[in-house]
Protein backbone atom coordinates (compact mmCIF):
# COMPACT_ATOMS: atom_id res chain seq x y z
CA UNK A 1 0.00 0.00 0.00
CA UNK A 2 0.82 3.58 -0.59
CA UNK A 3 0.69 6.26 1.16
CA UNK A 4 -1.17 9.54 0.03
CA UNK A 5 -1.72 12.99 1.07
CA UNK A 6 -5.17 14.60 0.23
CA UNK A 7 -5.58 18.56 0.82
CA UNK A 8 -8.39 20.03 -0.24
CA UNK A 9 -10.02 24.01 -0.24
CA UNK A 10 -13.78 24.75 0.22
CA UNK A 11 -15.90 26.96 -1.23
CA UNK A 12 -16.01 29.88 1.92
CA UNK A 13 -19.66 29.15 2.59
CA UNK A 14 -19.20 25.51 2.67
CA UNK A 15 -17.27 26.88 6.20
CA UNK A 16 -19.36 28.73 7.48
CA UNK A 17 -22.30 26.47 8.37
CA UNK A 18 -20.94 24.28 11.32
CA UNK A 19 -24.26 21.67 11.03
CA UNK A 20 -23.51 21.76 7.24
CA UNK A 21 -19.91 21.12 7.08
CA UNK A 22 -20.24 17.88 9.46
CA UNK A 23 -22.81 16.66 7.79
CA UNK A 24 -21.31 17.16 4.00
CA UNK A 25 -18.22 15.71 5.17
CA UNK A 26 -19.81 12.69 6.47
CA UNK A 27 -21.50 11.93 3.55
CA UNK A 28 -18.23 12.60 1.21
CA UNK A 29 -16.44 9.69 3.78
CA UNK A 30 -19.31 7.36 2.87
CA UNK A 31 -18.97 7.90 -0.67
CA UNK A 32 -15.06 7.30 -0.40
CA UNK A 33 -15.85 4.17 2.16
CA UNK A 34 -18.26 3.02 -0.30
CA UNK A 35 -16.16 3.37 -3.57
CA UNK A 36 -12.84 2.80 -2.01
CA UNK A 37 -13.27 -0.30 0.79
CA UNK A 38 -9.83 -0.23 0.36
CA UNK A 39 -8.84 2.61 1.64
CA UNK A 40 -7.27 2.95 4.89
CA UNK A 41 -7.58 6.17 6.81
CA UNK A 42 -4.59 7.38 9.11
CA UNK A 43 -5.39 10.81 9.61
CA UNK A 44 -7.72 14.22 8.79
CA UNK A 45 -6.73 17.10 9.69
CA UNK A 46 -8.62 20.68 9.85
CA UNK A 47 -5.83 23.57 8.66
CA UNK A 48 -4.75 27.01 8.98
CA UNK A 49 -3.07 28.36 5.28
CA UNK A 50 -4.23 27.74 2.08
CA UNK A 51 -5.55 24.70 2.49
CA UNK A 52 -8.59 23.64 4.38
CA UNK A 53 -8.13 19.87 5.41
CA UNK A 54 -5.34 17.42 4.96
CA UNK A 55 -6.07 13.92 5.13
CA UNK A 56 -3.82 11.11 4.74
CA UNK A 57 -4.61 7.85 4.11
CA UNK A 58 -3.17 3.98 2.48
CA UNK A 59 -4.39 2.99 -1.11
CA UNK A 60 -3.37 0.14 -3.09
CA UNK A 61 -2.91 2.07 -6.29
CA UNK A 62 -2.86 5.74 -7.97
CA UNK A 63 -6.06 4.46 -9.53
CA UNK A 64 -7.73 4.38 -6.03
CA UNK A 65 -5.89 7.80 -5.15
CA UNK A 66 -7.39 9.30 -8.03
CA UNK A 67 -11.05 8.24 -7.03
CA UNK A 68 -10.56 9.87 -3.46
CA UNK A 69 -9.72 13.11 -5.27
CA UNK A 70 -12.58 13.24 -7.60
CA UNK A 71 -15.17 11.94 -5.27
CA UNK A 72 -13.42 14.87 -2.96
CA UNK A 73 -14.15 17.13 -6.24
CA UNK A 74 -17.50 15.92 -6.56
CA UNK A 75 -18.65 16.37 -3.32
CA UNK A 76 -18.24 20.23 -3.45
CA UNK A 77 -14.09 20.62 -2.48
CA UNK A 78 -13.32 23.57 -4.96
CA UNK A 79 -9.68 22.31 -5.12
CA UNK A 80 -7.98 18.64 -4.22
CA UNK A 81 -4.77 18.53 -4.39
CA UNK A 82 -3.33 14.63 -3.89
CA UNK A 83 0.45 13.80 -3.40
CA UNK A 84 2.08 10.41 -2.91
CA UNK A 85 4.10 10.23 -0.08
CA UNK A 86 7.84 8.38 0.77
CA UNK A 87 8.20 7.00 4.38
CA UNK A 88 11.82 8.69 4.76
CA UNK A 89 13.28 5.44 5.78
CA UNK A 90 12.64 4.53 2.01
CA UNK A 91 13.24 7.57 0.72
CA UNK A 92 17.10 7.03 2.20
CA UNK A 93 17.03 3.85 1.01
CA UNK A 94 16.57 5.27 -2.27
CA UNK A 95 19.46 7.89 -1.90
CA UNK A 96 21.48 5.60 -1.01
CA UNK A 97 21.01 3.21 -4.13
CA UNK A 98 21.48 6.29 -6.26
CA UNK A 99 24.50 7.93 -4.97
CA UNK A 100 26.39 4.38 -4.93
């Protein structure tokens, strides 16, 4: 399994109903639960910046990455952003094949 990073941006009035915004996001879960069983969630994560939310989660492929962001896109996120992330213990695996 991978790992990916999900951020996301709202429209502003998709923030400022607190009833709303649980709700919506509970129903854009189910819809990612639903089309995704494989997913495995590790974290979610409400931000200060330019983005919104951050949530990071396992997938078995960029296929199943790509369905997280357009359900995400679907459900009303007016940008999703998704990045595949290294565990850094690989990643100096890695720079240590390549500088040999």
């Amino acid at each position: 399994m991978s790992t990916f990073v999900l951020m996301t941006r709202l429209r502003s009035e998709d923030l400022e109903n607190a009833d709303k915004r649980t709700e919506s996001g509970q129903e854009w879960l189910e819809r990612v639960k639903r089309a995704c069983p494989e997913v495995k969630w590790i974290a979610h994560y409400a931000l200060l910046g330019p983005y919104d939310f951050m949530n990071i989660y396992e997938a078995p492929d960029v296929e199943t990455a790509h369905k997280v962001s357009l359900i995400s896109r679907a459900e009303g996120a007016l940008t999703a952003e998704s990045w595949e992330a290294l565990p850094y213990e690989r990643y100096l695996t890695l720079l240590s094949d390549v500088s040999s």
